[in-house]
N, C-alpha and C. Protein backbone atom coordinates (compact mmCIF):
# COMPACT_ATOMS: atom_id res chain seq x y z
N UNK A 1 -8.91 -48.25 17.53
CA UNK A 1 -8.63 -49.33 16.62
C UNK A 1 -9.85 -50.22 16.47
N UNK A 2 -9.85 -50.49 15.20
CA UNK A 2 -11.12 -51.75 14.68
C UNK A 2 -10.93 -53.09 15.61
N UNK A 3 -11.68 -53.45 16.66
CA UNK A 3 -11.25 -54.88 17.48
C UNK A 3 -11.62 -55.71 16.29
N UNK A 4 -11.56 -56.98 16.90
CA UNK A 4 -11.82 -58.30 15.73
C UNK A 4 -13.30 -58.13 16.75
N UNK A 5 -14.12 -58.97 16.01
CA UNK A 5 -15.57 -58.89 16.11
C UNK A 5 -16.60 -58.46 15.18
N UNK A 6 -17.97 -58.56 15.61
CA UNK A 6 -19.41 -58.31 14.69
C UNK A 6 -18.64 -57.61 13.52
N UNK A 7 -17.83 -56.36 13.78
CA UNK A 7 -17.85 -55.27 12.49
C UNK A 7 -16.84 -56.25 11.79
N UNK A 8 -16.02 -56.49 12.16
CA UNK A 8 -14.69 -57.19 11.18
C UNK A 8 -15.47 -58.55 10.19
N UNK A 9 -16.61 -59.26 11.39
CA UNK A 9 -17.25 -60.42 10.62
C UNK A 9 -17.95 -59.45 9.65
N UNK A 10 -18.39 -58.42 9.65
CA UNK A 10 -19.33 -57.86 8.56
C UNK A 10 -18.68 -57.59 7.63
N UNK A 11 -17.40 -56.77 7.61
CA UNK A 11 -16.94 -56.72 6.15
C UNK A 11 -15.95 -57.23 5.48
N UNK A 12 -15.87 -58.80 6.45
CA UNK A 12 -15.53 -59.71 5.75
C UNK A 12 -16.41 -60.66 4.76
N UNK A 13 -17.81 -60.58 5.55
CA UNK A 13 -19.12 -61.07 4.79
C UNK A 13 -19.72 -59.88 3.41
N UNK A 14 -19.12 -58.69 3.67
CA UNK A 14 -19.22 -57.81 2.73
C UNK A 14 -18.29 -57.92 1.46
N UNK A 15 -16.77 -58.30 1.95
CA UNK A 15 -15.87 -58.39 0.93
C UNK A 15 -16.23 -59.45 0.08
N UNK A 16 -16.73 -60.89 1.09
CA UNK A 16 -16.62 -61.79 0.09
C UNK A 16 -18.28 -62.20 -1.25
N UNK A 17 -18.93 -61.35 -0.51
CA UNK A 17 -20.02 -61.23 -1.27
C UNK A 17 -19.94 -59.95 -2.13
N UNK A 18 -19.00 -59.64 -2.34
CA UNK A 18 -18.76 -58.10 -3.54
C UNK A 18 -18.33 -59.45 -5.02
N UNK A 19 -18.67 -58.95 -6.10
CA UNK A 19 -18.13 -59.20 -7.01
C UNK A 19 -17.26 -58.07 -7.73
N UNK A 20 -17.15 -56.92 -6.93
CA UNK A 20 -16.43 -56.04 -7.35
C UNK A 20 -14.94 -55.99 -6.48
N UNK A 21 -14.97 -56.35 -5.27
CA UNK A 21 -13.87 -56.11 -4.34
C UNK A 21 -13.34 -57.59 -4.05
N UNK A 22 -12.05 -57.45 -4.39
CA UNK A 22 -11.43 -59.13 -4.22
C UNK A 22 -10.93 -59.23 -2.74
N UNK A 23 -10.60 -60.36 -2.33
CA UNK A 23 -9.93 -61.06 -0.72
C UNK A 23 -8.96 -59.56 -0.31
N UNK A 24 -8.35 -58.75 -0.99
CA UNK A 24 -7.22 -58.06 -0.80
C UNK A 24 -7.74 -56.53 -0.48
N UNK A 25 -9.23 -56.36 -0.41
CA UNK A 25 -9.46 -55.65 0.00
C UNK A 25 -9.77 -55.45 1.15
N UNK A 26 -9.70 -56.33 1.94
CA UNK A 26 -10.39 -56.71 3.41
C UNK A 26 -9.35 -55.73 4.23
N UNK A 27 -8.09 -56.08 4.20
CA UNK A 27 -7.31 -54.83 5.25
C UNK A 27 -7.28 -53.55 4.97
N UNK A 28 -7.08 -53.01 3.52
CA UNK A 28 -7.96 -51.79 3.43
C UNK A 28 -9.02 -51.47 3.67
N UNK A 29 -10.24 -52.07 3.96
CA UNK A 29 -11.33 -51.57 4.27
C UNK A 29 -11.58 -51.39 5.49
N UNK A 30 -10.80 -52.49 6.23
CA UNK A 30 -9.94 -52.34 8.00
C UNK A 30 -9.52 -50.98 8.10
N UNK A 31 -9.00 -50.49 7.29
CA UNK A 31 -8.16 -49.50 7.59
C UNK A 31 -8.66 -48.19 7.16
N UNK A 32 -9.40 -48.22 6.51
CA UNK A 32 -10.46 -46.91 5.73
C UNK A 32 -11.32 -47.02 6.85
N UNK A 33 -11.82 -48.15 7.90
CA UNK A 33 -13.15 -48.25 8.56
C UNK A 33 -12.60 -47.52 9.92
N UNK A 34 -11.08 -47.94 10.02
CA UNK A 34 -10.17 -47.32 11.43
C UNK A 34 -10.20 -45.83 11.28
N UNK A 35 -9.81 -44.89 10.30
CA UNK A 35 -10.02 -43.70 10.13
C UNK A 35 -10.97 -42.80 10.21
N UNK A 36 -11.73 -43.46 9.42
CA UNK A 36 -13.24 -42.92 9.86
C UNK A 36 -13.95 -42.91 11.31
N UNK A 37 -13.48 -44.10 11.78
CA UNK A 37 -13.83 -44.00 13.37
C UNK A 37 -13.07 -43.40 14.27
N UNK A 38 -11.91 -43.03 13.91
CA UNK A 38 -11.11 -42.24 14.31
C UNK A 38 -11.00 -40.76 14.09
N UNK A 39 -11.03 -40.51 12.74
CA UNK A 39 -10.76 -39.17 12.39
C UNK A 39 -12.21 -38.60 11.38
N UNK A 40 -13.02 -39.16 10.92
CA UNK A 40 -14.09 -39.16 10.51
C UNK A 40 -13.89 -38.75 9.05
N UNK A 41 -13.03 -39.12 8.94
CA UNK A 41 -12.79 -39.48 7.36
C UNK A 41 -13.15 -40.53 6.53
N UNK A 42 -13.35 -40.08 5.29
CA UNK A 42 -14.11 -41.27 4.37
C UNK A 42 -13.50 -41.09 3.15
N UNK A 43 -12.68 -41.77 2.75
CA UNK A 43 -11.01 -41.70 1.49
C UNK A 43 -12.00 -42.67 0.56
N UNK A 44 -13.07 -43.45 0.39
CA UNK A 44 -12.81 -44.22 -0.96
C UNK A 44 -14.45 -44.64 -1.11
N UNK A 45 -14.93 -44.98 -2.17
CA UNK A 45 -16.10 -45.61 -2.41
C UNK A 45 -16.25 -46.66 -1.97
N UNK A 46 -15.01 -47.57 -1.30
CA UNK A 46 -14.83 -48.79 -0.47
C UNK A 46 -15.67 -48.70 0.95
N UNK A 47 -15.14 -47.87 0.67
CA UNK A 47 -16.08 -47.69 2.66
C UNK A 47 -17.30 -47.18 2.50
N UNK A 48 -17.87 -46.42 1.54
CA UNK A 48 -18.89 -46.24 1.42
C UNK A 48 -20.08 -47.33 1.14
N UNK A 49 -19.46 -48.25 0.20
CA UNK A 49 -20.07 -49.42 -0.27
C UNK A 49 -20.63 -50.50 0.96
N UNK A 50 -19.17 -50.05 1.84
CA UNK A 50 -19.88 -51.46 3.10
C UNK A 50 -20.95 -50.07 3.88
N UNK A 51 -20.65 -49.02 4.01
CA UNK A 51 -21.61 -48.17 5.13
C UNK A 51 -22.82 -48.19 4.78
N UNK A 52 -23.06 -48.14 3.11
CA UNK A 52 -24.31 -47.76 2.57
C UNK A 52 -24.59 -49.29 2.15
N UNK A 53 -24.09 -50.71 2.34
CA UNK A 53 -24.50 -51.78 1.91
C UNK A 53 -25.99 -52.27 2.49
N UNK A 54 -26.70 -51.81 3.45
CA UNK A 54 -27.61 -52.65 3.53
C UNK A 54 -29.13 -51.25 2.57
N UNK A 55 -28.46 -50.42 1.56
CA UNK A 55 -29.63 -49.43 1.14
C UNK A 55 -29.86 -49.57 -0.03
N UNK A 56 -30.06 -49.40 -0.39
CA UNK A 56 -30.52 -49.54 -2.12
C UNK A 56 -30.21 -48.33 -3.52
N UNK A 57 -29.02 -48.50 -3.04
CA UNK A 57 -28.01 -47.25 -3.35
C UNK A 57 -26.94 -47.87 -4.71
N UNK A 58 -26.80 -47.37 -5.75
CA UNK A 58 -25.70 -47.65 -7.07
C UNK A 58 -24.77 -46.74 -6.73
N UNK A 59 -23.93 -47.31 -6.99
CA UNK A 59 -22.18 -46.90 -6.42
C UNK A 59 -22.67 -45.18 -7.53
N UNK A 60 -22.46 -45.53 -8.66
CA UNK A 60 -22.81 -44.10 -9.50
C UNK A 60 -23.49 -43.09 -8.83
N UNK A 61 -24.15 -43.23 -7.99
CA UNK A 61 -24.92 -42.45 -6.93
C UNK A 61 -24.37 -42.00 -5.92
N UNK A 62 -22.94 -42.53 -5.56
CA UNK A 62 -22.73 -42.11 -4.81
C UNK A 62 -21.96 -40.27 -4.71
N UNK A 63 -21.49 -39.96 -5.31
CA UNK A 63 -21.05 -38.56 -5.63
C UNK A 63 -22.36 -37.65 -5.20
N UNK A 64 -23.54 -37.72 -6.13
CA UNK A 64 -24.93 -37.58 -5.60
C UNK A 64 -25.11 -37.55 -4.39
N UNK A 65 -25.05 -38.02 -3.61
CA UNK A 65 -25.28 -38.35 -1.88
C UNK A 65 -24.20 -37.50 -1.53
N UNK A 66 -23.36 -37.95 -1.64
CA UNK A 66 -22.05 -37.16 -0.84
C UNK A 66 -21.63 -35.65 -1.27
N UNK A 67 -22.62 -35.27 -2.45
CA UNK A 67 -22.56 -33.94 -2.55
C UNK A 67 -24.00 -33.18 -1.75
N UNK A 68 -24.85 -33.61 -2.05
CA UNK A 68 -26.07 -33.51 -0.95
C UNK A 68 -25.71 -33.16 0.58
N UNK A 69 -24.77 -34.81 1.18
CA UNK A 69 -24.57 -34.42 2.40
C UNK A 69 -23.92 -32.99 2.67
N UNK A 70 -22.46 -32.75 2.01
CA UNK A 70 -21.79 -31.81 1.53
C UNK A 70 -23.03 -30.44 1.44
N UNK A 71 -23.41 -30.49 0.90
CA UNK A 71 -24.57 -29.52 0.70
C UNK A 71 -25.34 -28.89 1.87
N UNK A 72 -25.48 -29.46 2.70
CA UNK A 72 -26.14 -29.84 4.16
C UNK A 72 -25.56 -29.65 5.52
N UNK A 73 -24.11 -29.65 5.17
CA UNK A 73 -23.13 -29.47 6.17
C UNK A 73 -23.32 -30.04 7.03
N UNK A 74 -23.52 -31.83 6.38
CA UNK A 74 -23.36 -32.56 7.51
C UNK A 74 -21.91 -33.54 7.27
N UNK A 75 -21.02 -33.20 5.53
CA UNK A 75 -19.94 -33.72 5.69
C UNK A 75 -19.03 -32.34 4.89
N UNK A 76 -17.69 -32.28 5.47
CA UNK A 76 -17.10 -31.49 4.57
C UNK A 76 -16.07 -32.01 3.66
N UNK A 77 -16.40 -32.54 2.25
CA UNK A 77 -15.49 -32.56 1.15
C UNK A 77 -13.94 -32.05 0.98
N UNK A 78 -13.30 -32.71 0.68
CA UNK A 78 -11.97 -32.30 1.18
C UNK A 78 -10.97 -32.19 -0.95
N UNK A 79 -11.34 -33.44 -1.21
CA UNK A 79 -11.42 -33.92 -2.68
C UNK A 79 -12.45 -34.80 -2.99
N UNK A 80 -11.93 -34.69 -4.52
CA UNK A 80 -13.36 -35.46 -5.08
C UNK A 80 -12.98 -35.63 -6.47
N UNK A 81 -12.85 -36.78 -6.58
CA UNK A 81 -12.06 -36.83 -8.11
C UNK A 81 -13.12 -38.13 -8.89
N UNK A 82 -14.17 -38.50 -9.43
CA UNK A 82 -14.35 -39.49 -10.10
C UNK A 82 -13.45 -39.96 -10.88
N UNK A 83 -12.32 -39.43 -11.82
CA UNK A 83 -11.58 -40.32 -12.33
C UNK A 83 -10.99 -41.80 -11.69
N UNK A 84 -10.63 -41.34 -10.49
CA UNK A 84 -9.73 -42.62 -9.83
C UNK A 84 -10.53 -42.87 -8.44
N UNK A 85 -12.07 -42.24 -8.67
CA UNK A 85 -12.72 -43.51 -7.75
C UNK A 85 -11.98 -43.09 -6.04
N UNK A 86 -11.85 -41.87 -5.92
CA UNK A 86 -11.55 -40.75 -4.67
C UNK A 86 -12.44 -39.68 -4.20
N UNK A 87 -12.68 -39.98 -2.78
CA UNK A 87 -14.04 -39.03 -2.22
C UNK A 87 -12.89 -39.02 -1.07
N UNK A 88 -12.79 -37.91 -0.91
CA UNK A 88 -12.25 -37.83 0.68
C UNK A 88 -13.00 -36.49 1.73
N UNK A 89 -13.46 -37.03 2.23
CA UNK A 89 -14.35 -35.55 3.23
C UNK A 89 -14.22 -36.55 4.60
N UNK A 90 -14.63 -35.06 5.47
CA UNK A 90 -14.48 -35.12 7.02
C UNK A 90 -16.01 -35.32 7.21
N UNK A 91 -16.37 -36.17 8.41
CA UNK A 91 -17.70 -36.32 9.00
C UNK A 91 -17.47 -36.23 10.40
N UNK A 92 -17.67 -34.37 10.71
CA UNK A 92 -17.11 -34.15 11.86
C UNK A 92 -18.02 -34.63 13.01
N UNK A 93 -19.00 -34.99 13.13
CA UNK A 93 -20.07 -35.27 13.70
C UNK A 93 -19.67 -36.66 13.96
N UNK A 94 -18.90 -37.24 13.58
CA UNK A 94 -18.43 -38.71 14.19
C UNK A 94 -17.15 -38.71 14.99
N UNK A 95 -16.68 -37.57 15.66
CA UNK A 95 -15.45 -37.19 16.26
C UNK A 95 -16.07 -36.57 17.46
N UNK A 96 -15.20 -37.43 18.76
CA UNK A 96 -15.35 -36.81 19.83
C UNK A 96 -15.69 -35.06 20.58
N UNK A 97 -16.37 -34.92 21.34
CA UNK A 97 -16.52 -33.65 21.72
C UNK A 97 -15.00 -32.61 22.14
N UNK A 98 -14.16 -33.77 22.73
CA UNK A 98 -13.32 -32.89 23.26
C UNK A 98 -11.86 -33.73 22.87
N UNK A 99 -10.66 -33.07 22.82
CA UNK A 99 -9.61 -33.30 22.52
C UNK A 99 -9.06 -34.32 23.31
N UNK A 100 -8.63 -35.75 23.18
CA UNK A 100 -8.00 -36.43 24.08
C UNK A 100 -6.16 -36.30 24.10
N UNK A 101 -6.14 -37.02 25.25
CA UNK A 101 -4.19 -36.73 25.15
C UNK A 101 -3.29 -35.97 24.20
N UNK A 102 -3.91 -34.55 24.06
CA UNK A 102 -3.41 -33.91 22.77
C UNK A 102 -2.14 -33.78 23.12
N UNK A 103 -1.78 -33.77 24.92
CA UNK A 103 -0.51 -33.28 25.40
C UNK A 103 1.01 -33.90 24.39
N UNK A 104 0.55 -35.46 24.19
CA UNK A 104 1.35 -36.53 24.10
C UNK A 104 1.57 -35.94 22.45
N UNK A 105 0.60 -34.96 21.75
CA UNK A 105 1.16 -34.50 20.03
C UNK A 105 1.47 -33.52 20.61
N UNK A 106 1.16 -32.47 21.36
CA UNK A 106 1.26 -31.19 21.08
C UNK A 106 1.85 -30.37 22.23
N UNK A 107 3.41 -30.21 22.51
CA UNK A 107 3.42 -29.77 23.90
C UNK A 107 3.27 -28.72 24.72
N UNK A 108 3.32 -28.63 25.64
CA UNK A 108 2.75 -27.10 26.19
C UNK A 108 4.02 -26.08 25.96
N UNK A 109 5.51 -26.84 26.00
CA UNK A 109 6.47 -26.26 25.68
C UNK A 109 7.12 -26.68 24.80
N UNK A 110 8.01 -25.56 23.95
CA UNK A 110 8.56 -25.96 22.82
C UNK A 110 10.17 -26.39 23.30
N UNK A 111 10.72 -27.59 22.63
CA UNK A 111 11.86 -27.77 23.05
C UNK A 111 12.92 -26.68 22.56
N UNK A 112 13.91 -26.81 23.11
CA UNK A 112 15.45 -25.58 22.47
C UNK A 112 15.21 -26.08 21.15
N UNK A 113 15.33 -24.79 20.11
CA UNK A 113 15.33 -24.58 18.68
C UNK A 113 14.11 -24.79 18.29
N UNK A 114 13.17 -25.20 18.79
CA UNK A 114 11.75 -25.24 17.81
C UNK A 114 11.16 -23.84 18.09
N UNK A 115 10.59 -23.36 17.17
CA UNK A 115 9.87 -22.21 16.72
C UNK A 115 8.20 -22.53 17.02
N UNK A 116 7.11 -22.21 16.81
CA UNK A 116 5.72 -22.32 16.37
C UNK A 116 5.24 -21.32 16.50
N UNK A 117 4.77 -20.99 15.21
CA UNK A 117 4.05 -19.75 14.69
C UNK A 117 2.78 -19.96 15.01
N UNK A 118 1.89 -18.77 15.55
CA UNK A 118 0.60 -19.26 15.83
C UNK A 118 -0.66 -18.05 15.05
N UNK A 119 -1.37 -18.29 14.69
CA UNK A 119 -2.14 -16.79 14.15
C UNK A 119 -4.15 -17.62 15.36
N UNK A 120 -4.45 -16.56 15.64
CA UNK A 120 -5.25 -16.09 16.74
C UNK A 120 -6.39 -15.28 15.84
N UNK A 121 -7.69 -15.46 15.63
CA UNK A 121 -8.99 -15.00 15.20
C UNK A 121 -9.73 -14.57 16.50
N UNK A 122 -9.64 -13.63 16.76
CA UNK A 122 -10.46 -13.66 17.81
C UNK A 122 -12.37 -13.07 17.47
N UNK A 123 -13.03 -13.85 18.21
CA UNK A 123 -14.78 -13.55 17.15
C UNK A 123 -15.48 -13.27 18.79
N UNK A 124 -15.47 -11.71 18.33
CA UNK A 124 -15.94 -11.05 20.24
C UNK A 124 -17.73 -11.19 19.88
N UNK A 125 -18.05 -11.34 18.80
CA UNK A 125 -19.33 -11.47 18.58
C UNK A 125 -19.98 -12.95 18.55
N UNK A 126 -19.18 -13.99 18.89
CA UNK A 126 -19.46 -15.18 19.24
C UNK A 126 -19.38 -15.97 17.50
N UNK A 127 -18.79 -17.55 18.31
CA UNK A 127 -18.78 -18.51 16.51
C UNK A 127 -20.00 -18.80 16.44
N UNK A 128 -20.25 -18.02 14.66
CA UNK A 128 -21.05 -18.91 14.08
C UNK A 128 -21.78 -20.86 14.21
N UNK A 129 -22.73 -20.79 14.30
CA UNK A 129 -22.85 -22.36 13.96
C UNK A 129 -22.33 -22.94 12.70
N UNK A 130 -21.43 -24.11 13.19
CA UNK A 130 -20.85 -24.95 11.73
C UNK A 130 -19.57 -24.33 11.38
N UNK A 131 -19.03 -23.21 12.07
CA UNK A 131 -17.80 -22.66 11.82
C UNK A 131 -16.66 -23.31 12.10
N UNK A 132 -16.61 -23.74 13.34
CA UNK A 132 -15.60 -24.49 14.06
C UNK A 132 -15.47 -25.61 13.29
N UNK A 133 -16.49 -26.73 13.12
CA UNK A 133 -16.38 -28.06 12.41
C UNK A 133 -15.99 -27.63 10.72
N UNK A 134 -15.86 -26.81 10.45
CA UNK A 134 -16.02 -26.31 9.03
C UNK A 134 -14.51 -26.32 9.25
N UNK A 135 -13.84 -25.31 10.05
CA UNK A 135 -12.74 -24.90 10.36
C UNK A 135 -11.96 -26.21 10.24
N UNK A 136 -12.25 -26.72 11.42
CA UNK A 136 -11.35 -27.73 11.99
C UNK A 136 -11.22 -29.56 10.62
N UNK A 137 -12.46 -29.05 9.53
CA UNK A 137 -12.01 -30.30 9.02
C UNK A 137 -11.57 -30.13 7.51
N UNK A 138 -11.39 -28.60 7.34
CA UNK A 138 -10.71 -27.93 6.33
C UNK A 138 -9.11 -28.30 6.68
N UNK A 139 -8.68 -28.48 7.88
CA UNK A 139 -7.35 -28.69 8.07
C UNK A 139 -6.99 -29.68 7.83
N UNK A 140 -7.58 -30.85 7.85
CA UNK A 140 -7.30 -31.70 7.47
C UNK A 140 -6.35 -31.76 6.12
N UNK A 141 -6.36 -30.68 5.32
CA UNK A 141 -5.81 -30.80 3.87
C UNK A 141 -4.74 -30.30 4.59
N UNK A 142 -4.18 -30.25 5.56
CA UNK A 142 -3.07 -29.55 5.62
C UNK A 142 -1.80 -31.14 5.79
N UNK A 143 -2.60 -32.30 6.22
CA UNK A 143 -1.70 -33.20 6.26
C UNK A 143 -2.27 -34.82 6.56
N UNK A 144 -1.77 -35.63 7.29
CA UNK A 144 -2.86 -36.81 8.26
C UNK A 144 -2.76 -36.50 9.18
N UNK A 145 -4.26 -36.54 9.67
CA UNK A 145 -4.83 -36.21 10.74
C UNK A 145 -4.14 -37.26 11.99
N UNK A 146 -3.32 -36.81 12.85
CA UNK A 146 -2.80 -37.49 14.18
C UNK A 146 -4.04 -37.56 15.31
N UNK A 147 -5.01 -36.78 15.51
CA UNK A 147 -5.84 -36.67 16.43
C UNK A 147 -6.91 -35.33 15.82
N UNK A 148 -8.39 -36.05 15.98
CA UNK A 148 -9.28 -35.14 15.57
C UNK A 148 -10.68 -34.62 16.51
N UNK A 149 -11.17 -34.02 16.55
CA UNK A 149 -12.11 -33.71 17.44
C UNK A 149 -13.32 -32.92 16.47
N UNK A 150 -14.13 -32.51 17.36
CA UNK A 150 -14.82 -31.66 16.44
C UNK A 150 -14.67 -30.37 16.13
N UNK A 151 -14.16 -29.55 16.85
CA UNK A 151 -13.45 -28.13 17.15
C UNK A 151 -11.88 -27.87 16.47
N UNK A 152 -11.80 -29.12 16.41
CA UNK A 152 -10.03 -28.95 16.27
C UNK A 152 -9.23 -30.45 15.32
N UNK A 153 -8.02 -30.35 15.06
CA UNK A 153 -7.37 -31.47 14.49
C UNK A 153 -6.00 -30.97 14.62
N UNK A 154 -5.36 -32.25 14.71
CA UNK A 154 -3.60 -32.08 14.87
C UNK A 154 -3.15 -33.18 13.30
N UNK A 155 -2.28 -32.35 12.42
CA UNK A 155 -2.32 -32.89 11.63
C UNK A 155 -0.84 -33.22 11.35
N UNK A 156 -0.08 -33.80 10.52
CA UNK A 156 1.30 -34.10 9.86
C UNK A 156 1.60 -33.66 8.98
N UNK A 157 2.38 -33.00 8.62
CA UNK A 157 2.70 -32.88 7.04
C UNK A 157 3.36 -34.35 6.54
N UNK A 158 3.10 -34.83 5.56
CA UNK A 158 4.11 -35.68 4.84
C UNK A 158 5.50 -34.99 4.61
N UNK A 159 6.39 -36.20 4.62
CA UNK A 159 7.90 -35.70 4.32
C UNK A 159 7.87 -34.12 4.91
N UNK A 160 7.25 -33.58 6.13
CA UNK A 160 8.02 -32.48 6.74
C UNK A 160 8.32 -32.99 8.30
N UNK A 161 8.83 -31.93 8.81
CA UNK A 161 9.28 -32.04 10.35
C UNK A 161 8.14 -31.23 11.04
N UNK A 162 7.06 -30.87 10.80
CA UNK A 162 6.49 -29.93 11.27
C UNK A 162 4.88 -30.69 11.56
N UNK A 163 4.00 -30.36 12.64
CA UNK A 163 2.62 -30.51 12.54
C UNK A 163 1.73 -29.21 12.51
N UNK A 164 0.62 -29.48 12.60
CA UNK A 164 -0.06 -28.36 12.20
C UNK A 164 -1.51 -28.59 13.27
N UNK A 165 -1.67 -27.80 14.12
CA UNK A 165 -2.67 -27.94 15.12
C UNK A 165 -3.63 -26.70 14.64
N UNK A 166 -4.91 -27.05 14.68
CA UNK A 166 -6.01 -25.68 14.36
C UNK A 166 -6.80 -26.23 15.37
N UNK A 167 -7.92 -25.37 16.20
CA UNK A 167 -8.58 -25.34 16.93
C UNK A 167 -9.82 -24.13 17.01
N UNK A 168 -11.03 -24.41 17.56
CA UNK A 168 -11.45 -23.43 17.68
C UNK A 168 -11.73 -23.80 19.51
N UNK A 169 -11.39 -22.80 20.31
CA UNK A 169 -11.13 -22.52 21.77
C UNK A 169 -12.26 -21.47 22.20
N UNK A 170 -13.01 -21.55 23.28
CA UNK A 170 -12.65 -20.71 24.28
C UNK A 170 -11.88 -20.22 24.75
N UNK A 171 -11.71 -18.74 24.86
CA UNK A 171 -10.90 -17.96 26.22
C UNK A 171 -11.01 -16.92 26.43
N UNK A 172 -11.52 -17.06 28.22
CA UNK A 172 -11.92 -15.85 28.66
C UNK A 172 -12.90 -15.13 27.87
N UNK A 173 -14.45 -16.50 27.89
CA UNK A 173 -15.30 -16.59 27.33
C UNK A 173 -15.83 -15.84 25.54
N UNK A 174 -14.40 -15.10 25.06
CA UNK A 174 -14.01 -14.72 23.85
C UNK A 174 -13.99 -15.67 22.57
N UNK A 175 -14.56 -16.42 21.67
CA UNK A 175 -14.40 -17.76 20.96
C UNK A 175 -13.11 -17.40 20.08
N UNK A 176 -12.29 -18.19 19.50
CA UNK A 176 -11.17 -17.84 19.31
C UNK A 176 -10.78 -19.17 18.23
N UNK A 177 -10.29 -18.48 16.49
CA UNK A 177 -10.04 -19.78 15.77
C UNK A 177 -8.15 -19.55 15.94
N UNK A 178 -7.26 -20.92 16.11
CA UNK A 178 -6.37 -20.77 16.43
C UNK A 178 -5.68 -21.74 15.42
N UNK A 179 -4.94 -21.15 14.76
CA UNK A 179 -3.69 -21.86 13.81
C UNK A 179 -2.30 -22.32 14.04
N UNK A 180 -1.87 -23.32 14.64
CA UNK A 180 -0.27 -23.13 15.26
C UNK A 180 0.39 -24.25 14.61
């Protein structure tokens, strides 16, 4: 979570010096800034505006950049709509190395009546570089991201009962992309 402090004073000093973004953007940008630090997602030209505010960068430019990065595989594009002013890509490189308390989403056992389907890649010739993060932030379209890493993401479906865990694992030094 975003504490109150330096960052919160900044894009409150950011909001109110926008002539484009009014007082009412301040908790959305709280909340676009929480995701991204969380799940390394980047949903709006809002957050881009305060990330890229101290460069010398025109918002029109920004698609430009973010297709570049995209280009580079240092972010993966998820959508991208200029009509309504929507960029959404993963910046897996801002997500922890390793999975925290996944136990508490994902359990080791399934309760009576739950099912989970799992499909298993197994790559005896070892993963590619950029595969895994490629992998793991392609899933993201599968729902909101509950917990993200760089290897992996646990995601939600909207309006379903179901989550959606992808991973790329070790086992039994075999690399292994895993869908469940």
């Amino acid at each position: 979570q975003v504490e109150s402090g330096e960052i919160e004073e900044e894009m409150r000093k950011f909001i109110q010096s926008s002539k484009k973004f009014g007082a009412t953007s301040f908790p959305v940008l709280r909340d676009e800034f929480e995701r991204f630090v969380e799940a390394g997602e980047i949903s709006s030209s809002l957050l881009l505006s305060f990330l890229w505010r101290d460069i010398q960068l025109q918002e029109e430019d920004y698609s430009r950049v973010v297709d570049m990065l995209a280009d580079s595989g240092v972010i993966f594009p998820l959508e991208h709509d200029d009509r309504y002013d929507t960029i959404v890509a993963v910046v897996p490189y801002r997500l922890p190395k390793k999975a925290s308390n996944l136990h508490n989403l994902w359990p080791v056992a399934l309760a009576e009546g739950e099912r989970e389907l799992l499909l298993r890649i197994r790559l005896p010739c070892g993963c590619p570089a950029g595969v895994a993060e490629r992998f793991a932030s392609d899933a993201h379209q599968f729902g909101i991201s509950l917990r993200s890493w760089v290897s992996g993401v646990v995601v939600k479906r909207p309006y379903e009962t179901f989550e959606v865990a992808a991973r790329v694992e070790r086992s039994e030094e075999v690399p292994e992309i895993i869908l469940a």
